[in-house]
C-alpha atoms as a PDB file:
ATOM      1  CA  UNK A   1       0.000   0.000   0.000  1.00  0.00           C
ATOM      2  CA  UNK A   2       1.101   3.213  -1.120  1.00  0.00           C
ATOM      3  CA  UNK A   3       1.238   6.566   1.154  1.00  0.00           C
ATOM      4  CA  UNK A   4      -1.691   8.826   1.999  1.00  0.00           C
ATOM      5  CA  UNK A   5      -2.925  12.248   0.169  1.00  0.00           C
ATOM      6  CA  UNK A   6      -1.141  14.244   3.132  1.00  0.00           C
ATOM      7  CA  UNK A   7       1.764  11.695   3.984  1.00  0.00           C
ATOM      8  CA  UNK A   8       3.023  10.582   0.341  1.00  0.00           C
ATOM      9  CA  UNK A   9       6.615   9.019   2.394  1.00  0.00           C
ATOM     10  CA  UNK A  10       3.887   6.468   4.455  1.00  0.00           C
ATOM     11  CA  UNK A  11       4.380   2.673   3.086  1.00  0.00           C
ATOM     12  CA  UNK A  12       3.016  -0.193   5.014  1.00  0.00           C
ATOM     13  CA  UNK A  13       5.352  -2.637   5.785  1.00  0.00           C
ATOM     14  CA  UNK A  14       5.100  -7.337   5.633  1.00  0.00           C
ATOM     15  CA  UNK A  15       4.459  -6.151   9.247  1.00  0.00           C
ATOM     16  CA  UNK A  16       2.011  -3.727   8.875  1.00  0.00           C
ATOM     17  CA  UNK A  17       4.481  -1.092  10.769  1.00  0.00           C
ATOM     18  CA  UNK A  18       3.889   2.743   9.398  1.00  0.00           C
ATOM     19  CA  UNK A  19       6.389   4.546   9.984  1.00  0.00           C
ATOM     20  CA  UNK A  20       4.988   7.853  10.150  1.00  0.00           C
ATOM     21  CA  UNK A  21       1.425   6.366  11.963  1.00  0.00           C
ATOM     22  CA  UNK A  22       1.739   9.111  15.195  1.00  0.00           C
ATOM     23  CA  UNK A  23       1.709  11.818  12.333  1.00  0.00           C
ATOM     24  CA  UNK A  24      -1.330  10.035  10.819  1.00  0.00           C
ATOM     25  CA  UNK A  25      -3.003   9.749  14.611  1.00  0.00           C
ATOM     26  CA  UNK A  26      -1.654  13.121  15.449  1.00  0.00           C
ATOM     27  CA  UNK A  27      -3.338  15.210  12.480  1.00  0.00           C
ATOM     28  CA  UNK A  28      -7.112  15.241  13.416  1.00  0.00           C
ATOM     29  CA  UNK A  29      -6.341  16.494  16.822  1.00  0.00           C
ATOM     30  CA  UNK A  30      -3.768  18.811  15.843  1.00  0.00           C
ATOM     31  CA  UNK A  31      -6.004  20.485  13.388  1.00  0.00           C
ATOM     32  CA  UNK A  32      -9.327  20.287  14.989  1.00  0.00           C
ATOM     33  CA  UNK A  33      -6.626  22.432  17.817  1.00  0.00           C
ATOM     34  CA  UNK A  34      -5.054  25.172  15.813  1.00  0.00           C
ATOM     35  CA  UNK A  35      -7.725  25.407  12.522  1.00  0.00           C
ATOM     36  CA  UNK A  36     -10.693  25.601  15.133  1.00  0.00           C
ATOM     37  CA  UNK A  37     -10.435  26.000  18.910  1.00  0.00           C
ATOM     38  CA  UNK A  38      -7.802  28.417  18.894  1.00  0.00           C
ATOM     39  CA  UNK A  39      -9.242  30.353  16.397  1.00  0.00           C
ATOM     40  CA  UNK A  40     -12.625  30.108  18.117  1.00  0.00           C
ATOM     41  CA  UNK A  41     -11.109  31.082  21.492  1.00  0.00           C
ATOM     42  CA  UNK A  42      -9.402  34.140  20.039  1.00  0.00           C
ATOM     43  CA  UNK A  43     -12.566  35.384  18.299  1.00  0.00           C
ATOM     44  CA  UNK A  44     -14.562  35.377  21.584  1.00  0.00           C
ATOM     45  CA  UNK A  45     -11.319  37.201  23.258  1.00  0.00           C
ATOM     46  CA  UNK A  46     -11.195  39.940  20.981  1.00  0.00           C
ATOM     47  CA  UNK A  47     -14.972  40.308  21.302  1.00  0.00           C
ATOM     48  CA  UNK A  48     -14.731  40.391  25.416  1.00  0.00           C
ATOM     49  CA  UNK A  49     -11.692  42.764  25.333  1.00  0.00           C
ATOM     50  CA  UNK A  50     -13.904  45.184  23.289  1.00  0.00           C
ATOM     51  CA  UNK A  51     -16.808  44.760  25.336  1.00  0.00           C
ATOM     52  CA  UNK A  52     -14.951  45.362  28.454  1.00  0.00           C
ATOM     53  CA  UNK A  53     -12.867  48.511  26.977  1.00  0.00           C
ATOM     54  CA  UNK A  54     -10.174  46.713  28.180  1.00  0.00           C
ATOM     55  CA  UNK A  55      -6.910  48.347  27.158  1.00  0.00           C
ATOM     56  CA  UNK A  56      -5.988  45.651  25.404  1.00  0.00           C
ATOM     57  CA  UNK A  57      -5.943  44.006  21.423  1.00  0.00           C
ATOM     58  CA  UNK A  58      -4.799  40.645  20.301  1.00  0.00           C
ATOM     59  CA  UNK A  59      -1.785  41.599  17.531  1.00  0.00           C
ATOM     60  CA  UNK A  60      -1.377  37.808  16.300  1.00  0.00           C
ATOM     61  CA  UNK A  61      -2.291  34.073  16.488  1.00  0.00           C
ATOM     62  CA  UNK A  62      -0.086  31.481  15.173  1.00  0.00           C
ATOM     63  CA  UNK A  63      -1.411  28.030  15.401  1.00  0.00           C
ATOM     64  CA  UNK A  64      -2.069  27.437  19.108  1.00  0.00           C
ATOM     65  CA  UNK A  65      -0.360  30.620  20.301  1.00  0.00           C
ATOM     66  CA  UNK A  66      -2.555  34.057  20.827  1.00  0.00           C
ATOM     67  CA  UNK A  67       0.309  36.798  21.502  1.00  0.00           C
ATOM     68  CA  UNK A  68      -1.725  40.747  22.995  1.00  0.00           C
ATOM     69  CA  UNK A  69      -0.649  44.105  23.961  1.00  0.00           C
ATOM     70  CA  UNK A  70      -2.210  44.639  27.102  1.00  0.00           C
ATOM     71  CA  UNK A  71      -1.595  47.415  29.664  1.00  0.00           C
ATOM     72  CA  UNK A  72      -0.188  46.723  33.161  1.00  0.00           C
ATOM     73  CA  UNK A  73      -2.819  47.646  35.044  1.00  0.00           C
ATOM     74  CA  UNK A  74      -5.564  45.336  33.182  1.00  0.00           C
ATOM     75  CA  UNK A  75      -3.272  42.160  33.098  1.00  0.00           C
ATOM     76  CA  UNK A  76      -4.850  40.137  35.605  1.00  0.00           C
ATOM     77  CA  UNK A  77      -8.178  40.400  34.186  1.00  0.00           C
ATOM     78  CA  UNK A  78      -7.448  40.135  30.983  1.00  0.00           C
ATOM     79  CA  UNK A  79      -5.804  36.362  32.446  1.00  0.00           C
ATOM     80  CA  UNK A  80      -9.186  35.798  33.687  1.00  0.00           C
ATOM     81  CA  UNK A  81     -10.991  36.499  30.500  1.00  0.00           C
ATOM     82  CA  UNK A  82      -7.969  34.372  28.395  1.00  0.00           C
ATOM     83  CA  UNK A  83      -8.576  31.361  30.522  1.00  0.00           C
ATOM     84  CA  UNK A  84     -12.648  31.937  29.971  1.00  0.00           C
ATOM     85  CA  UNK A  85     -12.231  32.523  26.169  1.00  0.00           C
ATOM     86  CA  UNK A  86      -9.511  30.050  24.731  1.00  0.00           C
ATOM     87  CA  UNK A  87     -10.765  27.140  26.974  1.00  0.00           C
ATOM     88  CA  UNK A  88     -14.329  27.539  28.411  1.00  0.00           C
ATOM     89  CA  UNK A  89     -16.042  29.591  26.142  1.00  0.00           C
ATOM     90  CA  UNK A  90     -14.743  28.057  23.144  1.00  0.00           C
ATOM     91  CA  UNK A  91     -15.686  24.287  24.423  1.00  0.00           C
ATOM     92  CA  UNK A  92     -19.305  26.165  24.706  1.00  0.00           C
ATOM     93  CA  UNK A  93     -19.094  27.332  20.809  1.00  0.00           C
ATOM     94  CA  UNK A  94     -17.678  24.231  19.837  1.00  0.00           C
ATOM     95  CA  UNK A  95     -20.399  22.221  21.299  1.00  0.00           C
ATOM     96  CA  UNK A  96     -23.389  25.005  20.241  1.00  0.00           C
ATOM     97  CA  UNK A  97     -21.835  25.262  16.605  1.00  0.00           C
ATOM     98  CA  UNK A  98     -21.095  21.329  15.909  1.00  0.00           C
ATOM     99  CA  UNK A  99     -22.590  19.934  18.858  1.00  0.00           C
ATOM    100  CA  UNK A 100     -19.145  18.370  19.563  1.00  0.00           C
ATOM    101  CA  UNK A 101     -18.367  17.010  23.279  1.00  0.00           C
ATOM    102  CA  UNK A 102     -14.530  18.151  23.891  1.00  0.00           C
ATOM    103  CA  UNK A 103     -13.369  15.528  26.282  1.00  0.00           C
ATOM    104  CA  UNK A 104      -9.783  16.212  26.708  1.00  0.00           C
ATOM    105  CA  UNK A 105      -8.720  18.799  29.018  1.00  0.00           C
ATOM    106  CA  UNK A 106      -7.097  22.224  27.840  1.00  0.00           C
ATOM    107  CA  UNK A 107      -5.069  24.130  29.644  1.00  0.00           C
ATOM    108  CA  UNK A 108      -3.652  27.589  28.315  1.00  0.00           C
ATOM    109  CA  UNK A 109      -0.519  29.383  29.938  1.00  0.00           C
ATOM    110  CA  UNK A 110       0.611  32.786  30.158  1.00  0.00           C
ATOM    111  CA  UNK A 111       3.782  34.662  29.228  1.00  0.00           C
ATOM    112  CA  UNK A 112       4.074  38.034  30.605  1.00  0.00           C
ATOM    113  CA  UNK A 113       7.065  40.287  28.657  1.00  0.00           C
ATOM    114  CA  UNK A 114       7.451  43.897  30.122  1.00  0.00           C
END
C-alpha cells in the first residue's frame, strides 16, 4: 500500500508497521486544535476585550499561540478572561456550533514580557 494524500513518504510494511502512523493519529487532533479552537477562542477574546474597553488588542495568532498588547494595570483580568475565552467559552461554541463534546482537558498558559 502506497502513502496517503497528506503523507506521500507512508508505506506499510510485511508487518504492517507505518512509519509515520503518530503523524497520521496526530493530524485530526492537531487540526481540529489550531484550525478551530484556537481560532474560536481568540474570536470570543477579541470580542470580550472590546466589550470590556479593556486596554488591550490581540496583535497575532499562530497556530495554538494568541500573543496581545495589554496594559499593566488590566493584566490580571485580561488572564481571567484568556482562561474563559480560549478554553471555556470556546468548548461552549464548539459544542453550540457542531454539537461536539470536547473531552480532553485544555489548559492555556501565560507569558508576561514587560
Amino acid at each position: 500500500v502506497r502513502g496517503f494524500r497528506y503523507w506521500p513518504e507512508a508505506r506499510l510494511s510485511n508487518s504492517g508497521y507505518i512509519p509515520v502512523k503518530s503523524s497520521v493519529y496526530n493530524y485530526p487532533i492537531q487540526m481540529f486544535a489550531t484550525a478551530d479552537i484556537s481560532q474560536m477562542g481568540a474570536a470570543l477574546l477579541s470580542r470580550h476585550i472590546t466589550e470590556a474597553n479593556m486596554r488591550a488588542h490581540l496583535v497575532n495568532v499562530v497556530h495554538d499561540s494568541v500573543w496581545a498588547e495589554v496594559h499593566k494595570a488590566d493584566v490580571e483580568n485580561f488572564k481571567v478572561m484568556a482562561q474563559f475565552c480560549l478554553v471555556d467559552g470556546a468548548m461552549r461554541a464548539m459544542k453550540q456550533l457542531y454539537d461536539f463534546d470536547f473531552v480532553i482537558p485544555l489548559e492555556i498558559e501565560f507569558t508576561i514580557i514587560n
